[in-house]
PDB file of N, CA and C in Angstrom:
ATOM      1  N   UNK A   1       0.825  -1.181   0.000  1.00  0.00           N
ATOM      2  CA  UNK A   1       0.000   0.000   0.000  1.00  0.00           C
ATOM      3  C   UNK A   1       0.875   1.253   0.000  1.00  0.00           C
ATOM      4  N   UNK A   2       1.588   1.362   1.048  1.00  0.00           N
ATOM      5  CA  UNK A   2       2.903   1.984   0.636  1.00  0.00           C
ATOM      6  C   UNK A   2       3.595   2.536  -0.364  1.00  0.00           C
ATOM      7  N   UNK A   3       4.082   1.893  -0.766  1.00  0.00           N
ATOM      8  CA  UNK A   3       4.990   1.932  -2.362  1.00  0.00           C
ATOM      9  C   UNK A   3       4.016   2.285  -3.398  1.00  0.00           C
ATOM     10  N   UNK A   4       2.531   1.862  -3.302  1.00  0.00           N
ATOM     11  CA  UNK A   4       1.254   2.640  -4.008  1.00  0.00           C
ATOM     12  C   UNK A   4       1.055   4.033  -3.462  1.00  0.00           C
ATOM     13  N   UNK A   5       1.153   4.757  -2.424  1.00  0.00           N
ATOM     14  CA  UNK A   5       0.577   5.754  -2.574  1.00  0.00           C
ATOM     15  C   UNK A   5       2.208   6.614  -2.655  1.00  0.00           C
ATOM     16  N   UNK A   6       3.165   5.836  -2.566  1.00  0.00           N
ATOM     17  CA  UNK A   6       4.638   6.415  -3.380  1.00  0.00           C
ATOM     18  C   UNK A   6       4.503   7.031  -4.553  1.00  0.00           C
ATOM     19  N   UNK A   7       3.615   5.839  -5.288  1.00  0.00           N
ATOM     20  CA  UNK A   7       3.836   6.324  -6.745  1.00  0.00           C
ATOM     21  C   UNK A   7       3.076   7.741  -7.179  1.00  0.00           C
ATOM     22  N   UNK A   8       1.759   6.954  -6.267  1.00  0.00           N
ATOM     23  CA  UNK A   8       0.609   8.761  -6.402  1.00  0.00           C
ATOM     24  C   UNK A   8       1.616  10.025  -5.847  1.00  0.00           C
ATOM     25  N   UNK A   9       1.958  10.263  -5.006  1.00  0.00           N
ATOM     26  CA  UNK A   9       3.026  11.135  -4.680  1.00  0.00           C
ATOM     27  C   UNK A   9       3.524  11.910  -5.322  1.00  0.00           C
ATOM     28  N   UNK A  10       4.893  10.756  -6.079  1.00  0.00           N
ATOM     29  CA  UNK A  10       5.906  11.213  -6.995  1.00  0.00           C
ATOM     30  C   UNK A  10       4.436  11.787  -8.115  1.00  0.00           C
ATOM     31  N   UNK A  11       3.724  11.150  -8.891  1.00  0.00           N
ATOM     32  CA  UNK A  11       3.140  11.314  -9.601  1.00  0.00           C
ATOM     33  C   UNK A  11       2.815  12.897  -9.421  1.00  0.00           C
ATOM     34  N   UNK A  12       1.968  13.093  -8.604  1.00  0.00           N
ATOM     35  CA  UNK A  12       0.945  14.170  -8.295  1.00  0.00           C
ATOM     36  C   UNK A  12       2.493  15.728  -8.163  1.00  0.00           C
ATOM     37  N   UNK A  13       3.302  15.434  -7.556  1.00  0.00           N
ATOM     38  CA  UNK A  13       4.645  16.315  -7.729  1.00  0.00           C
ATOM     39  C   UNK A  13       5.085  16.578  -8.871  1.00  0.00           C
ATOM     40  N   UNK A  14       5.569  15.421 -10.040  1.00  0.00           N
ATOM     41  CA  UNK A  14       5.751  15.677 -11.325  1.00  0.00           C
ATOM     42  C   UNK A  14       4.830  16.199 -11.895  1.00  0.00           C
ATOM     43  N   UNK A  15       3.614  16.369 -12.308  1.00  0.00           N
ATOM     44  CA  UNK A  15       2.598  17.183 -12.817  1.00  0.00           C
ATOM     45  C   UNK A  15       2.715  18.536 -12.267  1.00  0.00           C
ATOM     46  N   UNK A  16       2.419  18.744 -10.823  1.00  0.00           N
ATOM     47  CA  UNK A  16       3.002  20.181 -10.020  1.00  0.00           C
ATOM     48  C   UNK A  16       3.775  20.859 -10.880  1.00  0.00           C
ATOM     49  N   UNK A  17       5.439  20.050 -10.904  1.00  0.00           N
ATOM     50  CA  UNK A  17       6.406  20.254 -11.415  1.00  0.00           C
ATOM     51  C   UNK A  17       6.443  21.256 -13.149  1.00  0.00           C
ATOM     52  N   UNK A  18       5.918  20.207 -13.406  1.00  0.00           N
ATOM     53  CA  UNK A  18       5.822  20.111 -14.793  1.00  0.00           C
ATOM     54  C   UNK A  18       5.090  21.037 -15.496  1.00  0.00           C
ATOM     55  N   UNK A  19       3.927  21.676 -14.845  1.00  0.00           N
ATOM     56  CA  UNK A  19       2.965  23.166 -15.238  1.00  0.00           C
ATOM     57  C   UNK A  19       3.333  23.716 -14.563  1.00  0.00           C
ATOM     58  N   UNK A  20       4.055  24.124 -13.613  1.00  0.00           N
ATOM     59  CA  UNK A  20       4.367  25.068 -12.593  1.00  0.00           C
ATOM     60  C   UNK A  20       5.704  25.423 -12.320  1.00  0.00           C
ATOM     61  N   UNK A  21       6.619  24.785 -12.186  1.00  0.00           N
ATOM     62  CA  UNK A  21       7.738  24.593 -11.735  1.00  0.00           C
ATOM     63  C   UNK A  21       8.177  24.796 -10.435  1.00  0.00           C
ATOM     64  N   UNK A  22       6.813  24.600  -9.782  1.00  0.00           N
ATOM     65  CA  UNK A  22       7.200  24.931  -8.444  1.00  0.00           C
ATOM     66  C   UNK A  22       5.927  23.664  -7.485  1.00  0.00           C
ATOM     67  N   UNK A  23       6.502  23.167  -6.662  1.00  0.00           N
ATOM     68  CA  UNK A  23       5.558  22.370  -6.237  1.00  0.00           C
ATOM     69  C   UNK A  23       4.930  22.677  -4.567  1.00  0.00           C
ATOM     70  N   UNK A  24       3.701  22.056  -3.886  1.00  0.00           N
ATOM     71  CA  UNK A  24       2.823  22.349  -2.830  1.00  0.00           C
ATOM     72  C   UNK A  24       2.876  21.178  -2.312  1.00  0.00           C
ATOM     73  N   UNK A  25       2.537  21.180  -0.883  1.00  0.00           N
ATOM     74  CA  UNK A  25       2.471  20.329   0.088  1.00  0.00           C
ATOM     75  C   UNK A  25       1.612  19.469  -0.268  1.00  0.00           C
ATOM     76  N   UNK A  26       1.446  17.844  -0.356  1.00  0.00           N
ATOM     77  CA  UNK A  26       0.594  16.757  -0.335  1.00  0.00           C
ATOM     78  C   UNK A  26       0.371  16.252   0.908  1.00  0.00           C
ATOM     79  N   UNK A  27      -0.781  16.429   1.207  1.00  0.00           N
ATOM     80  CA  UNK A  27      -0.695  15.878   2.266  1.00  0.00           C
ATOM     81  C   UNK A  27      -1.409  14.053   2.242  1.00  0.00           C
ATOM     82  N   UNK A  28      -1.047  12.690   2.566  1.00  0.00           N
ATOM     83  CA  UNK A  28      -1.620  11.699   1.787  1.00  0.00           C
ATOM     84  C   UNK A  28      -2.771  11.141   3.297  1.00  0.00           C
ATOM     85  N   UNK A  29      -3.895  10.932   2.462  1.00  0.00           N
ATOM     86  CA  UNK A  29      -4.281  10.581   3.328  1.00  0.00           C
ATOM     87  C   UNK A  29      -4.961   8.913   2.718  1.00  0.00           C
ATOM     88  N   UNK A  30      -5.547   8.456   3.951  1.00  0.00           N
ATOM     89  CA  UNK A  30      -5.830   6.681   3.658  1.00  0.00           C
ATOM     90  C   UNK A  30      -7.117   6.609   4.082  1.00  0.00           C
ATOM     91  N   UNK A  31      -8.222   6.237   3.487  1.00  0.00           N
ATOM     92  CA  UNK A  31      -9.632   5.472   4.100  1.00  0.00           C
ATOM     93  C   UNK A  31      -9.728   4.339   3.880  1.00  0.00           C
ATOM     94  N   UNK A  32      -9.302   3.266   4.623  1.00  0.00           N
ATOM     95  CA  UNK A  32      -8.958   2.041   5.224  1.00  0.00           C
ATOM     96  C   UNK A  32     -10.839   1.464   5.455  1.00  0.00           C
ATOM     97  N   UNK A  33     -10.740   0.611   4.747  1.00  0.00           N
ATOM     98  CA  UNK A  33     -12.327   0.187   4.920  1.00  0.00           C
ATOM     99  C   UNK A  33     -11.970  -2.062   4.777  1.00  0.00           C
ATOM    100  N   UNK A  34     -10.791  -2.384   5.118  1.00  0.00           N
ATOM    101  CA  UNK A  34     -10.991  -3.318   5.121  1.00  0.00           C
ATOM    102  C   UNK A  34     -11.372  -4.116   6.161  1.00  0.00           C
ATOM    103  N   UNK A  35     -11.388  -5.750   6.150  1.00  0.00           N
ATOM    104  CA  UNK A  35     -11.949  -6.174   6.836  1.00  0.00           C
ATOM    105  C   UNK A  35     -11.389  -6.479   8.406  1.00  0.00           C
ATOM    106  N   UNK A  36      -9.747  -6.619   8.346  1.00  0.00           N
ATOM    107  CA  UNK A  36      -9.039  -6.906   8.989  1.00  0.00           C
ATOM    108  C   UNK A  36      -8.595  -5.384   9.833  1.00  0.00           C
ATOM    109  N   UNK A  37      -7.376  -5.597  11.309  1.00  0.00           N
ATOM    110  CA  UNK A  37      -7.156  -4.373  11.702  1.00  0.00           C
ATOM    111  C   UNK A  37      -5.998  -3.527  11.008  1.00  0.00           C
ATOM    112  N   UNK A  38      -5.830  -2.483  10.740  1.00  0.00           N
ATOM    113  CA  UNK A  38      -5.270  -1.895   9.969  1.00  0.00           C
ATOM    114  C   UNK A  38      -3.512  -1.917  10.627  1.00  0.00           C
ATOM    115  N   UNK A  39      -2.749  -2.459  10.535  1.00  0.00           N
ATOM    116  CA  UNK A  39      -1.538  -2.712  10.418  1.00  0.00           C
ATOM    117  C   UNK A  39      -0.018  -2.187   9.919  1.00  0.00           C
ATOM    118  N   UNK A  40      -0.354  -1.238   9.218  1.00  0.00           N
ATOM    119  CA  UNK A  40       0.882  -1.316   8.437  1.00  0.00           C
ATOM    120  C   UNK A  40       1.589   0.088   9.162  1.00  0.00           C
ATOM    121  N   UNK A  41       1.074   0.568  10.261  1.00  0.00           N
ATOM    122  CA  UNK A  41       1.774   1.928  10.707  1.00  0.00           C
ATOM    123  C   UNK A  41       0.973   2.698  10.120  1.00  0.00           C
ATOM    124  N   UNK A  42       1.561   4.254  10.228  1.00  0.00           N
ATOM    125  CA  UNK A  42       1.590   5.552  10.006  1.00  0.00           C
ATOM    126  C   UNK A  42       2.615   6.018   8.956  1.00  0.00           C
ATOM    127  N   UNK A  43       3.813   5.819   9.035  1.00  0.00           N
ATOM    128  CA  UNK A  43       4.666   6.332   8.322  1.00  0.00           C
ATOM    129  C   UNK A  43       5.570   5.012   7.590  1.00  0.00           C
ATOM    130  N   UNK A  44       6.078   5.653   6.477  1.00  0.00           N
ATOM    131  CA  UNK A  44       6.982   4.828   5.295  1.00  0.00           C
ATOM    132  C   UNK A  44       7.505   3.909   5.898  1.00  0.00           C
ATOM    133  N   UNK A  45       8.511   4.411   6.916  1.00  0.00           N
ATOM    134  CA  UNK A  45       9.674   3.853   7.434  1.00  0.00           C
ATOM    135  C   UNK A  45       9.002   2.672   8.470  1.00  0.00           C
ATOM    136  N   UNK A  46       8.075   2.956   8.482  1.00  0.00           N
ATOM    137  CA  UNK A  46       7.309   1.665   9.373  1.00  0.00           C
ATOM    138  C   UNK A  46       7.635   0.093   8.592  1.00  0.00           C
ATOM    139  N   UNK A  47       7.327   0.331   7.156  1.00  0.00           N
ATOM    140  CA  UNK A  47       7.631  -0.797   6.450  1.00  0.00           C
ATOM    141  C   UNK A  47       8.815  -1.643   6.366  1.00  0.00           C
ATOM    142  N   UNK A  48       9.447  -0.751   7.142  1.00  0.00           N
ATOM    143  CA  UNK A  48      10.988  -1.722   6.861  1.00  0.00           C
ATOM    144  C   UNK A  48      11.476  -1.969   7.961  1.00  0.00           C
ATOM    145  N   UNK A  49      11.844  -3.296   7.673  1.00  0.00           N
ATOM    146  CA  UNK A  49      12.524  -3.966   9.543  1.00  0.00           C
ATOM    147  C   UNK A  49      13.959  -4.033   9.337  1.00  0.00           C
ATOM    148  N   UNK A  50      14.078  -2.818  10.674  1.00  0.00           N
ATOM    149  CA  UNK A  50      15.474  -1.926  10.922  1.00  0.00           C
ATOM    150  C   UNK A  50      15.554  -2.352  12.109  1.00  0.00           C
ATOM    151  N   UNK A  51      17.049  -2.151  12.818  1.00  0.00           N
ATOM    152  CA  UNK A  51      17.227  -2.400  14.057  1.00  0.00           C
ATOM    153  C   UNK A  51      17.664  -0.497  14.686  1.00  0.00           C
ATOM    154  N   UNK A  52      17.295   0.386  15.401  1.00  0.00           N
ATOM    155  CA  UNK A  52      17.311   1.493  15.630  1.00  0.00           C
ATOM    156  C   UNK A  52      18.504   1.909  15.361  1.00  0.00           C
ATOM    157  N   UNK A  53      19.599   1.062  15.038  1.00  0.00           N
ATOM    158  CA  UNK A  53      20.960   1.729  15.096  1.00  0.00           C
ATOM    159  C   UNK A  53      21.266   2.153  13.166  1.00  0.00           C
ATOM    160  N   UNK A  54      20.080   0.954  12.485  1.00  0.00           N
ATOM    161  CA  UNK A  54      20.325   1.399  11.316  1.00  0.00           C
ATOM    162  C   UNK A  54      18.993   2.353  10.686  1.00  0.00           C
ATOM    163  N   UNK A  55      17.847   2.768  11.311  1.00  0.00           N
ATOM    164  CA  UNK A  55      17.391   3.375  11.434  1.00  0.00           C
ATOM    165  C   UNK A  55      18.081   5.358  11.704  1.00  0.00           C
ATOM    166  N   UNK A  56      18.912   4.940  12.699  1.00  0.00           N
ATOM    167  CA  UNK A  56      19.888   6.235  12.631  1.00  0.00           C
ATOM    168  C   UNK A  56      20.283   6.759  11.741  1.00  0.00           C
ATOM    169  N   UNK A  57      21.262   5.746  11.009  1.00  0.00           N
ATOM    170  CA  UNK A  57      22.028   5.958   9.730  1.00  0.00           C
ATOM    171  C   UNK A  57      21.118   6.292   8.480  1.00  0.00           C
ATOM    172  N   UNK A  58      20.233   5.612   8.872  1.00  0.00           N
ATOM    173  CA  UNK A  58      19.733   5.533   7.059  1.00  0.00           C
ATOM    174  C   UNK A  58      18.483   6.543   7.238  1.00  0.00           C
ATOM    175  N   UNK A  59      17.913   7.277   8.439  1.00  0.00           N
ATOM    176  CA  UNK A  59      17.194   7.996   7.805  1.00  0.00           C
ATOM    177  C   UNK A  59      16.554   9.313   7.217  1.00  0.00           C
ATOM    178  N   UNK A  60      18.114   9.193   6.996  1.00  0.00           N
ATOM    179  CA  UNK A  60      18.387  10.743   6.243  1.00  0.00           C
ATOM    180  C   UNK A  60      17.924  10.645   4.722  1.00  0.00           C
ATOM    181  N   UNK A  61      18.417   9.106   4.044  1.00  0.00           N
ATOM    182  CA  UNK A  61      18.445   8.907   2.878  1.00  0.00           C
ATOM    183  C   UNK A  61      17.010   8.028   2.208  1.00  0.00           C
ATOM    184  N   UNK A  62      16.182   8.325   3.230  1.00  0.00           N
ATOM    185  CA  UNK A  62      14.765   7.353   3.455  1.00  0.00           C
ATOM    186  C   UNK A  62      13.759   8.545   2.796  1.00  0.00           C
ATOM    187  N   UNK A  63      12.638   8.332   2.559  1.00  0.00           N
ATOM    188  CA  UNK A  63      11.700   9.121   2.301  1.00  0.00           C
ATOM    189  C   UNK A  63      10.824   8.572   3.592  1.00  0.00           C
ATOM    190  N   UNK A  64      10.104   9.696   4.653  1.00  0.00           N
ATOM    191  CA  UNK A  64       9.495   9.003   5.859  1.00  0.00           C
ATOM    192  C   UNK A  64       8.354   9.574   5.818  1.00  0.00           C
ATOM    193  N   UNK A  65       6.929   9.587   4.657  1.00  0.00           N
ATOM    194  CA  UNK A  65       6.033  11.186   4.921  1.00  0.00           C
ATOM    195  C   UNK A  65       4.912  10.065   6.116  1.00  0.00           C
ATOM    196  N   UNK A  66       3.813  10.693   6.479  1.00  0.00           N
ATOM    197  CA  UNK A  66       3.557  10.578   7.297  1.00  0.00           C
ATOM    198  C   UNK A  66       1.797   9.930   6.712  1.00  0.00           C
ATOM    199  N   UNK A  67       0.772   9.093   7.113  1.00  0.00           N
ATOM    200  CA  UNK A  67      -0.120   8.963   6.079  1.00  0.00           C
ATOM    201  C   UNK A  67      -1.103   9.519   7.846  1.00  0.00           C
ATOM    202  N   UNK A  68      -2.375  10.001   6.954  1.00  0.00           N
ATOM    203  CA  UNK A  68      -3.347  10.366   7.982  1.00  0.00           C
ATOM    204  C   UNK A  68      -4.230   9.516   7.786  1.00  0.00           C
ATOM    205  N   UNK A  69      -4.506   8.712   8.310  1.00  0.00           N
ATOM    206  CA  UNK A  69      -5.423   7.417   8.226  1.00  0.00           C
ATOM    207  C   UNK A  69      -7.014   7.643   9.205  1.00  0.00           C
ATOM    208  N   UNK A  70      -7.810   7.063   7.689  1.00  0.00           N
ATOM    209  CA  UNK A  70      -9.238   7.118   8.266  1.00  0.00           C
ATOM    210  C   UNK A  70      -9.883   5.707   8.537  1.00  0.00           C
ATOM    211  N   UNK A  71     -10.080   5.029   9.393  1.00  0.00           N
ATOM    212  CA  UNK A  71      -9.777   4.069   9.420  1.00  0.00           C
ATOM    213  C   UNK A  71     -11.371   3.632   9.480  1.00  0.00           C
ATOM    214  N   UNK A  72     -12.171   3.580   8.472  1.00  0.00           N
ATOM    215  CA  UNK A  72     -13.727   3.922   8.946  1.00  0.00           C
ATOM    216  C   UNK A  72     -14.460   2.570   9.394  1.00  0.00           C
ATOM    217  N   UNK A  73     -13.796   1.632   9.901  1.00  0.00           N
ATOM    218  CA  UNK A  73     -14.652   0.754  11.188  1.00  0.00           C
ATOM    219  C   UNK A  73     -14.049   1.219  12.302  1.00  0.00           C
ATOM    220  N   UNK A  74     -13.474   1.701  12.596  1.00  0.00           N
ATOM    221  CA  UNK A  74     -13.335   2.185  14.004  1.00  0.00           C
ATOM    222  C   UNK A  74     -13.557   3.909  14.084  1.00  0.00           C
ATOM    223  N   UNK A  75     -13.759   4.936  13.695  1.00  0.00           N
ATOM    224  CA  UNK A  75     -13.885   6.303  13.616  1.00  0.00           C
ATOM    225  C   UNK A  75     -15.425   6.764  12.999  1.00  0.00           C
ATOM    226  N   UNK A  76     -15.350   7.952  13.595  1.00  0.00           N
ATOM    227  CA  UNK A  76     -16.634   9.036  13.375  1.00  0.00           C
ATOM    228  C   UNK A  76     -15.913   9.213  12.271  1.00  0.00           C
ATOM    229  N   UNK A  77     -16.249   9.334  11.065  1.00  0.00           N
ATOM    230  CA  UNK A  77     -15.474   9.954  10.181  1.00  0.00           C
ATOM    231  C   UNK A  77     -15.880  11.622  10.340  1.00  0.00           C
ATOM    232  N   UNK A  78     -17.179  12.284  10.553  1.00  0.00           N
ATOM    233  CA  UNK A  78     -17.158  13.404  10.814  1.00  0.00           C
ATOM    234  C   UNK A  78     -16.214  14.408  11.618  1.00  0.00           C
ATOM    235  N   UNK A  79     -16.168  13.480  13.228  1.00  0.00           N
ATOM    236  CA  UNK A  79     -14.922  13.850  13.851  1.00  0.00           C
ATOM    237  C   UNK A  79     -13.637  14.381  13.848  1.00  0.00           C
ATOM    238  N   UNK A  80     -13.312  12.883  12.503  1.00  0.00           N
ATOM    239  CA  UNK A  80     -12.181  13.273  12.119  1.00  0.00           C
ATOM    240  C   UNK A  80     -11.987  14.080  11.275  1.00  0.00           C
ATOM    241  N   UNK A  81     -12.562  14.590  10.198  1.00  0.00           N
ATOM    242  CA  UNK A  81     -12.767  15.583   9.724  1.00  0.00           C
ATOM    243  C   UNK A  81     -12.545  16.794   9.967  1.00  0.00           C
ATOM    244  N   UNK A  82     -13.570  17.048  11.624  1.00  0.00           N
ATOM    245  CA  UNK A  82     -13.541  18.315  11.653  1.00  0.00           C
ATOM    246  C   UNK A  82     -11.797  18.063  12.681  1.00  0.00           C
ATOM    247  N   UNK A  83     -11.553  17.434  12.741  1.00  0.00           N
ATOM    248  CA  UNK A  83     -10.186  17.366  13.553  1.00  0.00           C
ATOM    249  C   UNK A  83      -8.932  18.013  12.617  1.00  0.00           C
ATOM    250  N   UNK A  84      -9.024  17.988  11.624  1.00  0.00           N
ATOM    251  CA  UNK A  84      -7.758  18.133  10.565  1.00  0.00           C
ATOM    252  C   UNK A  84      -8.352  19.392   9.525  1.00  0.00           C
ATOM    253  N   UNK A  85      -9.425  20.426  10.379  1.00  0.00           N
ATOM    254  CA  UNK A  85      -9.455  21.213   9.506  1.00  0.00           C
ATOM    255  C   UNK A  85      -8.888  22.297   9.869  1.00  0.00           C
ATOM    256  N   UNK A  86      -8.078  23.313   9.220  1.00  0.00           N
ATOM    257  CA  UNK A  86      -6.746  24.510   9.883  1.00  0.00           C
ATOM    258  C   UNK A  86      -7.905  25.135  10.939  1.00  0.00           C
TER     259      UNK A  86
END
């Protein structure tokens, strides 16, 4: 799921890029509607099994963005909503 919303990312930046030459904050978000509990973390770096010492080193050279997850069997989705509005 990960490495999928990687690609939307890069994607959605190169277009930015590409009419603009200047690019804006993405912020990614997830509505999680499966059946099982949602697992995979919050952030990139969740996906990869590091031991903290190489976690140190490497995550300068990592991409780590952060996903805002709606996880809609467990949440008001309204709630959350109004939770993440400026």
């Amino acid at each position: 799921m990960y490495i999928q919303l990687l690609g939307y990312l890069t994607e959605i930046y190169q277009n930015q890029y590409k009419n603009v030459e200047s690019i804006s904050i993405v912020i990614p978000f997830v509505f999680y509607h499966g059946e099982k509990e949602w697992k995979l973390g919050n952030r990139f770096l969740d996906q990869f099994v590091l031991t903290n010492q190489e976690i140190d080193i490497l995550k300068e050279f990592m991409p780590n963005f952060k996903i805002d997850l709606f996880d809609l069997k467990t949440i008001e989705l309204k709630d959350k909503l109004e939770s993440i509005i400026f």
